[in-house]
N, C-alpha and C. Protein backbone atom coordinates (compact mmCIF):
# COMPACT_ATOMS: atom_id res chain seq x y z
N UNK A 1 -15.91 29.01 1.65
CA UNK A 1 -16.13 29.95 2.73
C UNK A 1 -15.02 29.78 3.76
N UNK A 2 -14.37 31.28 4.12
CA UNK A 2 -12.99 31.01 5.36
C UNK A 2 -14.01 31.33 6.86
N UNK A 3 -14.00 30.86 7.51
CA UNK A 3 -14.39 31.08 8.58
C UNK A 3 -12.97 32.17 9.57
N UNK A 4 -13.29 33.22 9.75
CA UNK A 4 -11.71 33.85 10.69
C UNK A 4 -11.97 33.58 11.79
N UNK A 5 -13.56 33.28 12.50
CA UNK A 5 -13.09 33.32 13.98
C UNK A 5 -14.85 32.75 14.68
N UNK A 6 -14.29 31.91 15.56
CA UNK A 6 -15.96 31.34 15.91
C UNK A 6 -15.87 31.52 17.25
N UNK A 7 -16.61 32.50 17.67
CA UNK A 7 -17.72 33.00 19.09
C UNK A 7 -18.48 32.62 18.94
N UNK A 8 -18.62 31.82 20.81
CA UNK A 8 -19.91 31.61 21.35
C UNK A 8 -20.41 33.07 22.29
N UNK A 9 -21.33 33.28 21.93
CA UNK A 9 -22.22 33.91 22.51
C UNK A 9 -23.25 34.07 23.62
N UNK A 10 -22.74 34.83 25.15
CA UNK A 10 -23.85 34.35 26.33
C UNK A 10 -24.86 35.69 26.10
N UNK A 11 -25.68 35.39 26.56
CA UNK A 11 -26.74 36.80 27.41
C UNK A 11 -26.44 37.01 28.86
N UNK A 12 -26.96 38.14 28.86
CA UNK A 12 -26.69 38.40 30.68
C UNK A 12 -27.03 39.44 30.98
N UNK A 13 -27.18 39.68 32.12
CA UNK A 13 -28.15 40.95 32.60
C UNK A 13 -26.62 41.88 33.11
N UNK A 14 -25.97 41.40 33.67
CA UNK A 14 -25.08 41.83 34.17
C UNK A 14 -23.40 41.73 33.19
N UNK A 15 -23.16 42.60 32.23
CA UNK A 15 -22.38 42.14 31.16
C UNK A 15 -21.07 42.19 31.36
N UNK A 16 -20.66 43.03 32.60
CA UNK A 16 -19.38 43.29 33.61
C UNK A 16 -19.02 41.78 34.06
N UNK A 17 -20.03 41.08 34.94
CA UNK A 17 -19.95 39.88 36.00
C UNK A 17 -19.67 38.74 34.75
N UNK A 18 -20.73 38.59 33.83
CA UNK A 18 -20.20 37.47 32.52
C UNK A 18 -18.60 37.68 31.89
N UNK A 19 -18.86 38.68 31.21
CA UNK A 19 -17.36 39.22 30.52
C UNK A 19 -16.37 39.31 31.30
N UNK A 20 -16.21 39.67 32.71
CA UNK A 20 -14.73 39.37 33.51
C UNK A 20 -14.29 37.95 34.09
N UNK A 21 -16.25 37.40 34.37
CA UNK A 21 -15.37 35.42 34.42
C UNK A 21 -14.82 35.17 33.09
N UNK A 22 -15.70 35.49 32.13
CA UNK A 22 -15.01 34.73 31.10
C UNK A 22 -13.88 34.67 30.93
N UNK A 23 -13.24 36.18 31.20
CA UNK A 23 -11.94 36.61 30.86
C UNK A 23 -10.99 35.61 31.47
N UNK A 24 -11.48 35.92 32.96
CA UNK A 24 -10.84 34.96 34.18
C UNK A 24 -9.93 33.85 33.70
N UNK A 25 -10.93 32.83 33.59
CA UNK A 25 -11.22 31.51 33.05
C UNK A 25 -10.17 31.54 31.95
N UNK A 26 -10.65 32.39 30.78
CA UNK A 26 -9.68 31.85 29.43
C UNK A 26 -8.15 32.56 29.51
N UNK A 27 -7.91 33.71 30.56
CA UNK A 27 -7.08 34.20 30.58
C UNK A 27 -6.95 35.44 29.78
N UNK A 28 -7.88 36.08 28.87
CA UNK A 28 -8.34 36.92 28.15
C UNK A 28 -8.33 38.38 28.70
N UNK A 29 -8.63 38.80 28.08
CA UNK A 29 -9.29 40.42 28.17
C UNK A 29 -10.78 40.90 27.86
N UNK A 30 -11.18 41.97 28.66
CA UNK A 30 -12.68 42.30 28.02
C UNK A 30 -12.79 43.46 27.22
N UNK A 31 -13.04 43.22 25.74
CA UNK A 31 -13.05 45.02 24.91
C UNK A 31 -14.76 44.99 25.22
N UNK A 32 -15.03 46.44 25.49
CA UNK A 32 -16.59 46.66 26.29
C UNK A 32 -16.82 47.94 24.74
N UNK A 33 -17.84 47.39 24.37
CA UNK A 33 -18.82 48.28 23.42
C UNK A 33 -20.39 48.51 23.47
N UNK A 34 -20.63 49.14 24.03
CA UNK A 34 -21.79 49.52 24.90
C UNK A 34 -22.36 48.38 25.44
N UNK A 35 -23.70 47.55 24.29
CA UNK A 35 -24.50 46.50 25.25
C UNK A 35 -23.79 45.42 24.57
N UNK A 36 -22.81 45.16 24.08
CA UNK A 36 -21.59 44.16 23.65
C UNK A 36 -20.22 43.98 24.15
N UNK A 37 -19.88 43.08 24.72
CA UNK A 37 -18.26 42.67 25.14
C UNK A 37 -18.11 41.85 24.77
N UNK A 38 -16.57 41.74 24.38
CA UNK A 38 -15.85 40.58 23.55
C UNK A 38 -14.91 40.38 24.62
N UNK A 39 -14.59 39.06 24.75
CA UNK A 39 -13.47 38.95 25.08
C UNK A 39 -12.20 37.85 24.27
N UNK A 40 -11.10 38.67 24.48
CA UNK A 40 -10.32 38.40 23.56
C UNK A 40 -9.38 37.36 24.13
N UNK A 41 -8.50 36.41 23.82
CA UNK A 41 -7.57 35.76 24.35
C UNK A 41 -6.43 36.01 23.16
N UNK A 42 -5.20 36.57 23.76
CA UNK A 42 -4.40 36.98 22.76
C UNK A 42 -4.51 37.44 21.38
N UNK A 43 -5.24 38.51 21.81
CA UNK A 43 -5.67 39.57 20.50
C UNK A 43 -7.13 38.28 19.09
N UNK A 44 -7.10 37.31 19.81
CA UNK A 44 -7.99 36.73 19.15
C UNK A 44 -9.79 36.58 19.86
N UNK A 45 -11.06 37.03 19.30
CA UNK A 45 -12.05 36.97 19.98
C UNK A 45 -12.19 35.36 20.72
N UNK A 46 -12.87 35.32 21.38
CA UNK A 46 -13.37 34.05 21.82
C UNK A 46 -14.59 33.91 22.14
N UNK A 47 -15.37 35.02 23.31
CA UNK A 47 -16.50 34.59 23.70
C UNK A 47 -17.10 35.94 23.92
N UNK A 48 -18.46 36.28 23.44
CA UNK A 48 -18.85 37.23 23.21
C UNK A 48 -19.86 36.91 24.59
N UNK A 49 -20.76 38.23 25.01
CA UNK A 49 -21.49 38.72 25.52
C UNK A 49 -22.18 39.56 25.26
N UNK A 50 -23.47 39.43 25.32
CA UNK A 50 -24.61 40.66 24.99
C UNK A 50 -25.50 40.79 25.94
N UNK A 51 -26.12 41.82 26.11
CA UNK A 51 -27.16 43.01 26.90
C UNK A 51 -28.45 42.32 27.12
N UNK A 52 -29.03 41.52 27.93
CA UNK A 52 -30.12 40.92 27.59
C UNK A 52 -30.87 40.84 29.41
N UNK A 53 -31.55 42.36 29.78
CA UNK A 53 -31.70 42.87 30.87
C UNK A 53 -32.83 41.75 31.32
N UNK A 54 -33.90 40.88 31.03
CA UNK A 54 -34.24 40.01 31.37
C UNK A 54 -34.13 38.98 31.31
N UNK A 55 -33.02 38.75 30.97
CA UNK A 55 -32.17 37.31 31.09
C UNK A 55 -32.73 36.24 32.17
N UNK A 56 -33.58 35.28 31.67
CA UNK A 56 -33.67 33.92 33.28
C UNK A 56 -31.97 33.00 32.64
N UNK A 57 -31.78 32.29 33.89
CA UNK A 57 -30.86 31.41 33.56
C UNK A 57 -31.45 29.84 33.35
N UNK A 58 -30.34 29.53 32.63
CA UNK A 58 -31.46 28.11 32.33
C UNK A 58 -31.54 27.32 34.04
N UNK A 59 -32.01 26.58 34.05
CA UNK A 59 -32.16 25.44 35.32
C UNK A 59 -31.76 24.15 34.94
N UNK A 60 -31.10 24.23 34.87
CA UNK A 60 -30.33 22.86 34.54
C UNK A 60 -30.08 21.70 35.80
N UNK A 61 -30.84 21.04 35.45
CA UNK A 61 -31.04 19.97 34.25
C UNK A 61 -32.17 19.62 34.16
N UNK A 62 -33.35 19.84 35.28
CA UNK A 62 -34.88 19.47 35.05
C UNK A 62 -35.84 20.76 35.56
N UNK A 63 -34.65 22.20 35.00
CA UNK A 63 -35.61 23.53 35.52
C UNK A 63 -36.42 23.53 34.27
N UNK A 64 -37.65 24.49 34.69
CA UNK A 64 -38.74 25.15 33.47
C UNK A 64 -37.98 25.97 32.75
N UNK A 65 -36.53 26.42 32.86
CA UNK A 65 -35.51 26.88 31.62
C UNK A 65 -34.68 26.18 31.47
N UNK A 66 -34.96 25.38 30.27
CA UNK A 66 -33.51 24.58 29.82
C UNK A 66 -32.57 24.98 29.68
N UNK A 67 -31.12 24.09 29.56
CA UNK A 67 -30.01 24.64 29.29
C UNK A 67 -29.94 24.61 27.26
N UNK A 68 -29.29 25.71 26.77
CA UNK A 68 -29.34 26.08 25.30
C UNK A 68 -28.45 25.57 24.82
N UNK A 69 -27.01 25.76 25.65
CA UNK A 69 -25.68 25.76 24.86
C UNK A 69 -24.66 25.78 26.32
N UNK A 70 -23.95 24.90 25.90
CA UNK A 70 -23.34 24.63 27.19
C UNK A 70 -21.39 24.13 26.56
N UNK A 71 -20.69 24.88 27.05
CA UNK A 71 -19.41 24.99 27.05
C UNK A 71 -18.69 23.16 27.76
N UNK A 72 -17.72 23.00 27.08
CA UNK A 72 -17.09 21.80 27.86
C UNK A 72 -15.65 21.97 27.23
N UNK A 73 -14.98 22.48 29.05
CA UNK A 73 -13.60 22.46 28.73
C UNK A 73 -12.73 21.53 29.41
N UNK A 74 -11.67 21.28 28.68
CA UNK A 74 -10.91 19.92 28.90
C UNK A 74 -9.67 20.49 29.51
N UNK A 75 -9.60 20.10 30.78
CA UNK A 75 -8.56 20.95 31.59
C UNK A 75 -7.37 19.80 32.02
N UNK A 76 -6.05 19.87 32.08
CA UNK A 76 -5.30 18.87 32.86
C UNK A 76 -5.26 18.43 34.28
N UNK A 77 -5.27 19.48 34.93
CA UNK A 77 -5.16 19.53 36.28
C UNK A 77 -7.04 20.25 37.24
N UNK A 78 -7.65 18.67 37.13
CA UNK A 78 -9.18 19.79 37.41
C UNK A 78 -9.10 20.56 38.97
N UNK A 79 -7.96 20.00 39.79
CA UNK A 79 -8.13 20.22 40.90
C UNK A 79 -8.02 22.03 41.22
N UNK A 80 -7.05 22.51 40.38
CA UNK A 80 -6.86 23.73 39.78
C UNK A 80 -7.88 24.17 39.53
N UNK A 81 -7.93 24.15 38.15
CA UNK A 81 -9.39 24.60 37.09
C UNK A 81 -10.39 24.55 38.42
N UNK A 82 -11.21 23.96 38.52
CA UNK A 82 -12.07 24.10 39.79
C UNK A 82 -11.46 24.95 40.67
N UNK A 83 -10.33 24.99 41.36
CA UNK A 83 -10.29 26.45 42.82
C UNK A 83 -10.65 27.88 41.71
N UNK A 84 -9.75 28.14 40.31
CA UNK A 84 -10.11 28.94 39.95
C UNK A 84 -11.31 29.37 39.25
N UNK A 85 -11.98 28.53 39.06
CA UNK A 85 -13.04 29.01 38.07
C UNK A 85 -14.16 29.57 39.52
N UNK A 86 -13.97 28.79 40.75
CA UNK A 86 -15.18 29.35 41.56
C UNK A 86 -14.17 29.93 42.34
N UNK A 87 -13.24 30.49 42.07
CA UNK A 87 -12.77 31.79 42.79
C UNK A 87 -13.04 32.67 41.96
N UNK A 88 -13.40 32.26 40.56
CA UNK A 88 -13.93 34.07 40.28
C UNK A 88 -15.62 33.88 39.52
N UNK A 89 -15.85 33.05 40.30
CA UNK A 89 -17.67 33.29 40.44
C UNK A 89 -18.61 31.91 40.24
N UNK A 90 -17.96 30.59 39.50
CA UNK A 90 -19.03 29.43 39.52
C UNK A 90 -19.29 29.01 40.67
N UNK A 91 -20.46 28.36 40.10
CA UNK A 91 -21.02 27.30 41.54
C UNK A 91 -20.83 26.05 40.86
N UNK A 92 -20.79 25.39 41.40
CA UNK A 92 -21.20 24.02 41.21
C UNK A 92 -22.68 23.32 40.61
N UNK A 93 -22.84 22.72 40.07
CA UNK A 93 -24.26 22.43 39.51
C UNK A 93 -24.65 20.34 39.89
N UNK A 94 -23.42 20.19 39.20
CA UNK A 94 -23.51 18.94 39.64
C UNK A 94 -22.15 18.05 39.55
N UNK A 95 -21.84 17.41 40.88
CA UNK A 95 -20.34 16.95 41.27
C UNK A 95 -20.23 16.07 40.37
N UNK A 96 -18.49 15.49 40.04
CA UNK A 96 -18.15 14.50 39.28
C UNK A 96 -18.49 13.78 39.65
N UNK A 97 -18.77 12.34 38.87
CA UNK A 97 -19.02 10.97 38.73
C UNK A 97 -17.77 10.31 39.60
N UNK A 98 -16.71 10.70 39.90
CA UNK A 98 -16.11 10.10 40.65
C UNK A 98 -15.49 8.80 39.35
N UNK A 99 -15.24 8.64 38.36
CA UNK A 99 -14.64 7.60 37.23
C UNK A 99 -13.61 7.24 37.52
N UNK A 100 -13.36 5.92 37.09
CA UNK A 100 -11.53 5.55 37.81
C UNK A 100 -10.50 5.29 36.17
N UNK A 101 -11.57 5.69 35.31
CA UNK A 101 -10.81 5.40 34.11
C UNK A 101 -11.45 6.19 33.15
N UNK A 102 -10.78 6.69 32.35
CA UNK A 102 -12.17 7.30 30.67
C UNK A 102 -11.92 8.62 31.25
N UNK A 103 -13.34 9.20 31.08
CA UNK A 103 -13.31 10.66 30.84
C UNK A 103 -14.26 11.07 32.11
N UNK A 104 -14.00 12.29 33.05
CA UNK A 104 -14.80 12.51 33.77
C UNK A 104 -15.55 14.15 33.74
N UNK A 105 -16.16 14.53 34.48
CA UNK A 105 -16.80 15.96 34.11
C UNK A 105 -17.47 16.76 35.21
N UNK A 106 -17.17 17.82 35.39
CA UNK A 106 -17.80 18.39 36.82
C UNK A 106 -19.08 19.45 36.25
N UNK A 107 -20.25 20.01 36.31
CA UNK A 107 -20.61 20.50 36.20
C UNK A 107 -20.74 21.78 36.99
N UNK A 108 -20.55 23.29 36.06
CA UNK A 108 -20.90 24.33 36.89
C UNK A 108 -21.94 25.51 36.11
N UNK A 109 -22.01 26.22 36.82
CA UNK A 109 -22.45 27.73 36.14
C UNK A 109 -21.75 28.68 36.60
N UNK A 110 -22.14 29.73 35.69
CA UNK A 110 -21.37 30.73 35.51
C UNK A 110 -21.94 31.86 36.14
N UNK A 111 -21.71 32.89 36.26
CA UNK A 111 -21.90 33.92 37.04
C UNK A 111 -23.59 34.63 36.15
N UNK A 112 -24.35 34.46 35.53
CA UNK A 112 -25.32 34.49 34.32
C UNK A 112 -26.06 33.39 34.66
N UNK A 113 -25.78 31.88 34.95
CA UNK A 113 -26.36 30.91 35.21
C UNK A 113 -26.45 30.08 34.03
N UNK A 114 -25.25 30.15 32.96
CA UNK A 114 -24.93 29.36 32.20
C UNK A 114 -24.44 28.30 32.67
N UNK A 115 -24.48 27.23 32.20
CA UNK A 115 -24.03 26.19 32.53
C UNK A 115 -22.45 25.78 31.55
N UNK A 116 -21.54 24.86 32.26
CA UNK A 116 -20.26 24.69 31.41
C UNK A 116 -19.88 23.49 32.23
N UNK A 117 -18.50 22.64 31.61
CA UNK A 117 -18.31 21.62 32.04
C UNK A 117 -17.09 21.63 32.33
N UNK A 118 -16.57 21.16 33.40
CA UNK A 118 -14.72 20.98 33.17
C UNK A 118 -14.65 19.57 32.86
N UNK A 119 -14.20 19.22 31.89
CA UNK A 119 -13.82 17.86 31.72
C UNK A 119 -12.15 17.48 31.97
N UNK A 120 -12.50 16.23 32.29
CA UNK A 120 -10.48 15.47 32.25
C UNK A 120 -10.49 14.15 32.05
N UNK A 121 -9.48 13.63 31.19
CA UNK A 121 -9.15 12.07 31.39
C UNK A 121 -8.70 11.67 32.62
N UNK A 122 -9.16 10.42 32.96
CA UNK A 122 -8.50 9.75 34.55
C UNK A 122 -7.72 9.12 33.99
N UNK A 123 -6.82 9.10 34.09
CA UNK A 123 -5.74 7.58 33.91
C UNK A 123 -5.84 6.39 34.05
């Protein structure tokens, strides 16, 4: 079996506000097909979106909606990655550990109330 291409998949009530962070973020584009958007990063899919008008968001980490599926991206510079990702819509969920060595991780959500991670090595 060839696998050509693996999307993750959010829900969202709002498929404009999901599909243009995403874009944001990966640097992508949004192709919009009615209650479906893809977004593409150099003509390749990456992260899909679908129509899902009662969407709750999970509550992460001890809400009555768990988190399902949760993104973790490994960025060089988090100080960056963080101004941009909540300049075009996260919040914060839960601050880094503050690590002086190994691997560290900021928690946010997404404009949907997905949850995702920026990760980085500390030196």
């Amino acid at each position: 079996m060839r696998i050509r291409h693996q999307v993750v998949t959010f829900d969202a009530a709002d498929l404009a506000a999901e599909s243009s962070f995403w874009a944001g973020v990966l640097g992508g584009e949004v192709d919009e097909d009615g209650d479906w958007h893809m977004v593409t990063v150099a003509g390749a899919p990456r992260i899909g979106v679908q129509l899902a008008p009662g969407h709750t968001p999970p509550a992460w980490p001890d809400g009555p909606v768990p988190q399902q599926v949760h993104l973790d991206l490994w960025v060089e510079d988090f100080a960056e990655a963080h101004e941009h990702v909540t300049a075009l819509g996260a919040t914060v969920l839960k601050a880094a550990a503050g690590s002086t060595s190994g691997d560290d991780f900021q928690v946010y959500a997404d404009p949907a109330g997905h949850p995702f991670c920026l990760c980085w090595l500390v030196p």
